[in-house]
Protein backbone atom coordinates (compact mmCIF):
# COMPACT_ATOMS: atom_id res chain seq x y z
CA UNK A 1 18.40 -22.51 3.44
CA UNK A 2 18.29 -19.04 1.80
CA UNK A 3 14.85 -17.23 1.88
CA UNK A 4 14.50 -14.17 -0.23
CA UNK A 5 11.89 -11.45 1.09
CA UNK A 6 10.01 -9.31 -1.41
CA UNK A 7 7.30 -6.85 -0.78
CA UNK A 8 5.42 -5.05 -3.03
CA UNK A 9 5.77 -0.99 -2.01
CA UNK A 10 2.39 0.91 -2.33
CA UNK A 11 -0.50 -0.15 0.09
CA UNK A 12 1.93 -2.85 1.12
CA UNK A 13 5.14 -1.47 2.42
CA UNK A 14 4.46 2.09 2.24
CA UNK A 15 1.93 4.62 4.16
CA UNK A 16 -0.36 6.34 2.27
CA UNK A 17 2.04 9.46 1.96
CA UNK A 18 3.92 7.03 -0.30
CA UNK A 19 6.78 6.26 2.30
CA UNK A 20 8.30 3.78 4.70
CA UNK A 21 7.50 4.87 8.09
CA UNK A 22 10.58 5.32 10.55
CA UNK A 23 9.34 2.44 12.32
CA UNK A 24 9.35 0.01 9.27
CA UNK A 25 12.65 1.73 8.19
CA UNK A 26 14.81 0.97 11.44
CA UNK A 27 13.30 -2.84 12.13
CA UNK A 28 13.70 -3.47 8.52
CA UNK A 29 17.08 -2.27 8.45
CA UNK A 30 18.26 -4.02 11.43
CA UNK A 31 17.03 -7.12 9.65
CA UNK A 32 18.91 -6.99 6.48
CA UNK A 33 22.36 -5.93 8.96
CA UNK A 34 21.28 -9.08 10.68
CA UNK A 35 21.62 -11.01 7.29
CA UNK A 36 17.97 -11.13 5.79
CA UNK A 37 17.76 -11.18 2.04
CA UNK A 38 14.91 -8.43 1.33
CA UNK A 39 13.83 -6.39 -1.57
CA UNK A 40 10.86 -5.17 -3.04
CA UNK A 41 8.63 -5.40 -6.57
CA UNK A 42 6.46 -2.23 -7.56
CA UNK A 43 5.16 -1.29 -10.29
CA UNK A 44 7.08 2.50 -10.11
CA UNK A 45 9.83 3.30 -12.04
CA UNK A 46 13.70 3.02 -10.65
CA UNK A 47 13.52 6.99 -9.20
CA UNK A 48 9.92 6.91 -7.72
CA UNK A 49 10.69 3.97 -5.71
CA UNK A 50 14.29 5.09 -4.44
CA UNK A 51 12.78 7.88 -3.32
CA UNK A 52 9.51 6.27 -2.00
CA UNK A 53 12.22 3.90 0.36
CA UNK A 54 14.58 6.79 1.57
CA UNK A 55 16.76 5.67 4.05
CA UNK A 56 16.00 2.05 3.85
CA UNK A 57 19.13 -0.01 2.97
CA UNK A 58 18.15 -2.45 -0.04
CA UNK A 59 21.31 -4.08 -1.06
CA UNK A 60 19.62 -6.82 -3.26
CA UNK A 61 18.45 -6.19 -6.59
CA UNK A 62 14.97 -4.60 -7.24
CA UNK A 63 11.90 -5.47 -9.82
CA UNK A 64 10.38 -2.23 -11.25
CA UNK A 65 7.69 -1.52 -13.97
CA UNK A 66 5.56 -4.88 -12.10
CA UNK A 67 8.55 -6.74 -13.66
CA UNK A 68 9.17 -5.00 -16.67
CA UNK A 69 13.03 -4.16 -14.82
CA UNK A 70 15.70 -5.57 -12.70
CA UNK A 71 17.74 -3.41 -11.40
CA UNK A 72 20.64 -3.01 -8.87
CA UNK A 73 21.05 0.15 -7.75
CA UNK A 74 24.40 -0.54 -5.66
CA UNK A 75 26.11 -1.63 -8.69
CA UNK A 76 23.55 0.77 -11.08
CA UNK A 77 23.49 -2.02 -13.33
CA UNK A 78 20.09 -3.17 -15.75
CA UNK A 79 20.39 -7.00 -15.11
CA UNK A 80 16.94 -7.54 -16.73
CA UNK A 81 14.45 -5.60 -18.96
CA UNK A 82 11.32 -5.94 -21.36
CA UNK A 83 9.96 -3.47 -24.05
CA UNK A 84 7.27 -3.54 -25.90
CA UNK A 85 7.77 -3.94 -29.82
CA UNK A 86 7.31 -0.51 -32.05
CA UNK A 87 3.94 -2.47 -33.51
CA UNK A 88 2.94 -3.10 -29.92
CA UNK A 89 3.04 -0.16 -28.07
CA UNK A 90 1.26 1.28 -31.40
CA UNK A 91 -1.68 -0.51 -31.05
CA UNK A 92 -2.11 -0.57 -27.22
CA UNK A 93 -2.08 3.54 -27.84
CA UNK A 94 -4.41 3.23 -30.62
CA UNK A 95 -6.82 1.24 -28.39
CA UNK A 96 -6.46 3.45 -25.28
CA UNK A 97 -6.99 7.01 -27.63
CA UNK A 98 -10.07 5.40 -28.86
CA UNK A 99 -11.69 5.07 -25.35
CA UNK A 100 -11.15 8.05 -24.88
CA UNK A 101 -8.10 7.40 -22.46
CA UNK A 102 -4.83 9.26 -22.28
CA UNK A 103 -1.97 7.35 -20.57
CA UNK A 104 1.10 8.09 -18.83
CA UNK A 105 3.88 6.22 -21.00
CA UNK A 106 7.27 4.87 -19.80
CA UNK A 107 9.84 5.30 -21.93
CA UNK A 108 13.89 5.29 -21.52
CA UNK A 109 16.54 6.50 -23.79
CA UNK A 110 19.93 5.97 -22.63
CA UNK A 111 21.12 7.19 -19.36
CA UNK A 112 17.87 8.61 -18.65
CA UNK A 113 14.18 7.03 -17.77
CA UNK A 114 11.06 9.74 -18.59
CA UNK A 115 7.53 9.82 -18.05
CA UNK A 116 5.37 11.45 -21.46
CA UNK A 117 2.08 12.25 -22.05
CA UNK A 118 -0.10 14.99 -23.36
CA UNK A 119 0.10 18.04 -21.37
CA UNK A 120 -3.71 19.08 -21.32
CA UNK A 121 -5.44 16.08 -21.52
CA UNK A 122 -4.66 14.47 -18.15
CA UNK A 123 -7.46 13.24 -16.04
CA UNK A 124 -8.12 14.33 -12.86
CA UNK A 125 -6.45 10.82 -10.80
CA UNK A 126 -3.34 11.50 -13.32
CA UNK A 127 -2.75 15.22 -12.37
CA UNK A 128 -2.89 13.76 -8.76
CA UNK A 129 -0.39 11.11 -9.72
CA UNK A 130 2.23 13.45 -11.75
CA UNK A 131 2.14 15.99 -8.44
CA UNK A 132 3.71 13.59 -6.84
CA UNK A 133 6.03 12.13 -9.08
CA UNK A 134 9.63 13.55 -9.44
CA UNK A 135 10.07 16.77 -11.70
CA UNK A 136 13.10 15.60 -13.21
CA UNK A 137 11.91 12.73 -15.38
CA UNK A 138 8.15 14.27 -16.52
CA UNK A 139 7.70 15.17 -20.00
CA UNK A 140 5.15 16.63 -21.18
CA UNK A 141 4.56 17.35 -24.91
CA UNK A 142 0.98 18.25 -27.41
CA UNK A 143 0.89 15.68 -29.76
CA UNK A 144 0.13 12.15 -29.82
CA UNK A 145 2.55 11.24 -32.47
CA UNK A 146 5.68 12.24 -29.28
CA UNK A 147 3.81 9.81 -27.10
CA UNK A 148 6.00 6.91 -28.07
CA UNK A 149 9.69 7.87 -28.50
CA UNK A 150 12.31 5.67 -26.76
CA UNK A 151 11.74 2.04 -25.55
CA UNK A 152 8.50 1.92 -24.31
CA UNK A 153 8.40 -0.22 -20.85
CA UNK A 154 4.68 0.48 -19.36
CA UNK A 155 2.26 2.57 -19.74
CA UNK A 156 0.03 3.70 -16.53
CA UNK A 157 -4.22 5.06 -16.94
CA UNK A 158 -6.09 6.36 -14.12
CA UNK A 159 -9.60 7.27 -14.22
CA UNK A 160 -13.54 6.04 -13.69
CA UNK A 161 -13.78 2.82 -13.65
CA UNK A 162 -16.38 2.96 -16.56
CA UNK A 163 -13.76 4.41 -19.14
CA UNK A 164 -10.86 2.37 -18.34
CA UNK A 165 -12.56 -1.13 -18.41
CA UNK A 166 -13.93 -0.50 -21.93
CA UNK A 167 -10.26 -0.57 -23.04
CA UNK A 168 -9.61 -3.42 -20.48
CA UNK A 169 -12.15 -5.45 -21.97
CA UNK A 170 -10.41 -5.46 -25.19
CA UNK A 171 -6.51 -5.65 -23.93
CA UNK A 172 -6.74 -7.89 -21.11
CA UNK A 173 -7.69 -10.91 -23.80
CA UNK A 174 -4.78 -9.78 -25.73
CA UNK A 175 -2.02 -12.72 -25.05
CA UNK A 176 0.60 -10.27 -25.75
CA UNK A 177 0.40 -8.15 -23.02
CA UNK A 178 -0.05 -7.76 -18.91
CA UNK A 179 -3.18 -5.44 -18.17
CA UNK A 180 -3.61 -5.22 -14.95
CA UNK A 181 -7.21 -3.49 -13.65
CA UNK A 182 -7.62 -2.28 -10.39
CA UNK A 183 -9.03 0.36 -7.61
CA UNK A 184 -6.01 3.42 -6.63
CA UNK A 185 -5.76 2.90 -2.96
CA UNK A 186 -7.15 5.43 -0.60
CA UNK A 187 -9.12 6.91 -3.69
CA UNK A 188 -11.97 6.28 -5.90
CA UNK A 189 -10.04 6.34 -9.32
CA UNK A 190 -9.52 3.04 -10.85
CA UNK A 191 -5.94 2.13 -12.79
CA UNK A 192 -4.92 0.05 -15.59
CA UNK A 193 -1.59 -0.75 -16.23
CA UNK A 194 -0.44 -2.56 -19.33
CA UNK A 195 3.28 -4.75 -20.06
CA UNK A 196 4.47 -7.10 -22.31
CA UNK A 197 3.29 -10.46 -21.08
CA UNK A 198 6.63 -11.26 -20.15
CA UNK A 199 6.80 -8.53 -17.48
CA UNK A 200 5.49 -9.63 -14.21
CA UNK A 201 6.25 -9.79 -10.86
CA UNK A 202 6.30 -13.72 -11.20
CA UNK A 203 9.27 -13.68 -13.75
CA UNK A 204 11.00 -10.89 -11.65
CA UNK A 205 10.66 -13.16 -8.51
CA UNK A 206 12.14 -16.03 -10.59
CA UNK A 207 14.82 -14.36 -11.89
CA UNK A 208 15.94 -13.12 -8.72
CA UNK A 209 15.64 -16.27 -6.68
CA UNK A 210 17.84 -17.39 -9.64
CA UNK A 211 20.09 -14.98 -9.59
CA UNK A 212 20.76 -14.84 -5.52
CA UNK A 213 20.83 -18.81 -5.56
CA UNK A 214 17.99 -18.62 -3.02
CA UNK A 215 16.08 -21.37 -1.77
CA UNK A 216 12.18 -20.00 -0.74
CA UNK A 217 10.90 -16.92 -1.42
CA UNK A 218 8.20 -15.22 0.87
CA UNK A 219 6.46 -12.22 0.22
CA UNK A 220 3.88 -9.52 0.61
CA UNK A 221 1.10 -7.36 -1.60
CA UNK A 222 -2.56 -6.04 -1.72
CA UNK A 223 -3.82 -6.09 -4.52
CA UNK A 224 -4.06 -7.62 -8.66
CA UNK A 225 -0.57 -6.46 -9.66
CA UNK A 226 0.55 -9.19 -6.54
CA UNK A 227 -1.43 -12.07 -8.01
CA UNK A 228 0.66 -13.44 -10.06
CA UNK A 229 3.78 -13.43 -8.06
CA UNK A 230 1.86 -14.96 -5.44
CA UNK A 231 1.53 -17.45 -7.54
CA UNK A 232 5.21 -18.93 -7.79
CA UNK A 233 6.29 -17.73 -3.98
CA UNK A 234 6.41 -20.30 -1.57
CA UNK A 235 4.51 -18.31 1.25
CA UNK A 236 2.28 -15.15 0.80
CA UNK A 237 0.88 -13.11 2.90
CA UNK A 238 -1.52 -10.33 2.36
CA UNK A 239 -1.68 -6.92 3.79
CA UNK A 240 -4.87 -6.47 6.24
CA UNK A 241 -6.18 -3.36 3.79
CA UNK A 242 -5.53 -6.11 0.78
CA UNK A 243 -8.31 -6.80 -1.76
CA UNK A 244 -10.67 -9.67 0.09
CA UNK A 245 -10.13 -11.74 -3.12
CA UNK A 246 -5.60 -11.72 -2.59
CA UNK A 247 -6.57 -12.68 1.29
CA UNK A 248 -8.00 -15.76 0.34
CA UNK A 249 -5.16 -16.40 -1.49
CA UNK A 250 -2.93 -16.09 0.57
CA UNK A 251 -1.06 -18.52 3.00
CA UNK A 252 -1.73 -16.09 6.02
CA UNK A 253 -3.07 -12.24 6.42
CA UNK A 254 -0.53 -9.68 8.52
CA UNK A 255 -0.88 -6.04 10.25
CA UNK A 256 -2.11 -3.12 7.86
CA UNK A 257 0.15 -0.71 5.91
CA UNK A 258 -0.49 2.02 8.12
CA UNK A 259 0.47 -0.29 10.97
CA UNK A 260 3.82 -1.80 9.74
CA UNK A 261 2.59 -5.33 9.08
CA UNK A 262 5.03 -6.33 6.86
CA UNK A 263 8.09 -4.82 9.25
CA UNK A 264 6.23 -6.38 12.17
CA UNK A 265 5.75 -9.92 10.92
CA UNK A 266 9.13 -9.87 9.72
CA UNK A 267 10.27 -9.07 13.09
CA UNK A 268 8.32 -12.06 14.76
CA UNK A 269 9.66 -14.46 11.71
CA UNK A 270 13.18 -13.44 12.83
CA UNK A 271 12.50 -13.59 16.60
CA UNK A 272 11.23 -17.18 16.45
């Protein structure tokens, strides 16, 4: 029987400097040499997340953009993507502007993913995000008409809770898109993210299970972005720092982030 492992990255797999510890990093990769099937699903783009798991040796196809990408970077091949229409991604800007919101947007043209939005607008959570995001892909620009060149994948807002869930309120009973509402770990700032309802962490799991002819899948989160691919795994299991809400969900709770949890169980699971 083939079981495919799948972890979600931030709050999950990753400390809260945004990386795999060294402990997580050798177990892990003494696993997958061992013959585990493991990847991950995040909601970062294909750089932020390569760089996020430096020096851990993913061989298996990943799911980026909470779904909204498959992508193998051994054989740096797309196998899987979703956009949203030029109509959509119109309106979901047109809604966010008029709360007052200014997004990150994620965009691609060929050969070459970016990150846009308007340089002097940012909110204080997304000037905290873009310091820590890769150089290479930002681009900034001054005028809301540039915000939507390229395929648009995903667009990212961080902020007070009271701002972004006006917009929520409106989007999330849109049955075109994915809008996803939740707390930034290890701050205050709240973030929406919003796909096309096709990209989710659920259809990425499916796909790949498909794809690798695998049998079970098993995997790990912490929070609303993991809900719905807990829904079609055959066991979950929930970070200890996880929303209280995804525990209950869950079929069983494991170690914290900051602890290795999801290294560590996998360890025992493979031991016994």
């Amino acid at each position: 029987m083939r079981t495919l492992f799948v972890t979600d990255l931030d709050g999950t797999l990753l400390t809260k400097e945004g990386r795999v510890s060294a402990y997580s990093r050798n177990a892990i990769n003494s696993l997958i040499d061992g013959g585990m099937l493991f990847t991950y699903a995040t909601a970062r783009a294909a750089l932020s997340a390569y760089r996020a798991v430096e020096g851990l040796n993913v061989r298996l196809p990943v799911i980026l953009y909470n779904g909204g990408l498959i992508y193998d970077f051994v054989r740096d091949e797309t196998l899987s993507y979703t956009v949203f229409t030029d109509e959509q991604k119109a309106y979901v800007l047109s809604v966010l502007l008029a709360h007052g919101i200014m997004p990150l947007v994620y965009s691609a043209e060929p050969g070459r993913e970016r990150v846009v939005w308007h340089a002097g607008r940012e909110s204080v959570g997304i000037k905290r995000y873009l310091s820590r995001m890769p150089a290479d892909r930002l681009m900034p620009v001054y005028g809301e008409e540039e915000l939507l060149g390229g395929v648009v994948i995903y667009f990212k807002c961080i902020g007070p809770r009271e701002q972004l869930e006006s917009a929520w309120d409106i989007l999330k009973y849109d049955p075109r898109f994915i809008c996803i509402f939740h707390q930034e770990t290890y701050q205050s700032d709240f973030w929406m993210e919003i796909s096309p309802r096709s990209a989710t962490k659920a259809m990425g799991v499916k796909f790949l299970k498909e794809h690798l002819l695998c049998d079970r899948v098993v995997c790990f989160g912490d929070t609303s972005n993991d809900s719905d691919m807990f829904d079609v795994c055959d066991e979950t299991y929930a970070v200890n720092n996880a929303d209280a809400w995804l525990k209950e969900k869950a079929t069983g709770i494991i170690g914290y982030c900051e602890e290795d949890g999801v290294a560590k169980f996998l360890e025992a699971r493979h031991r016994g």
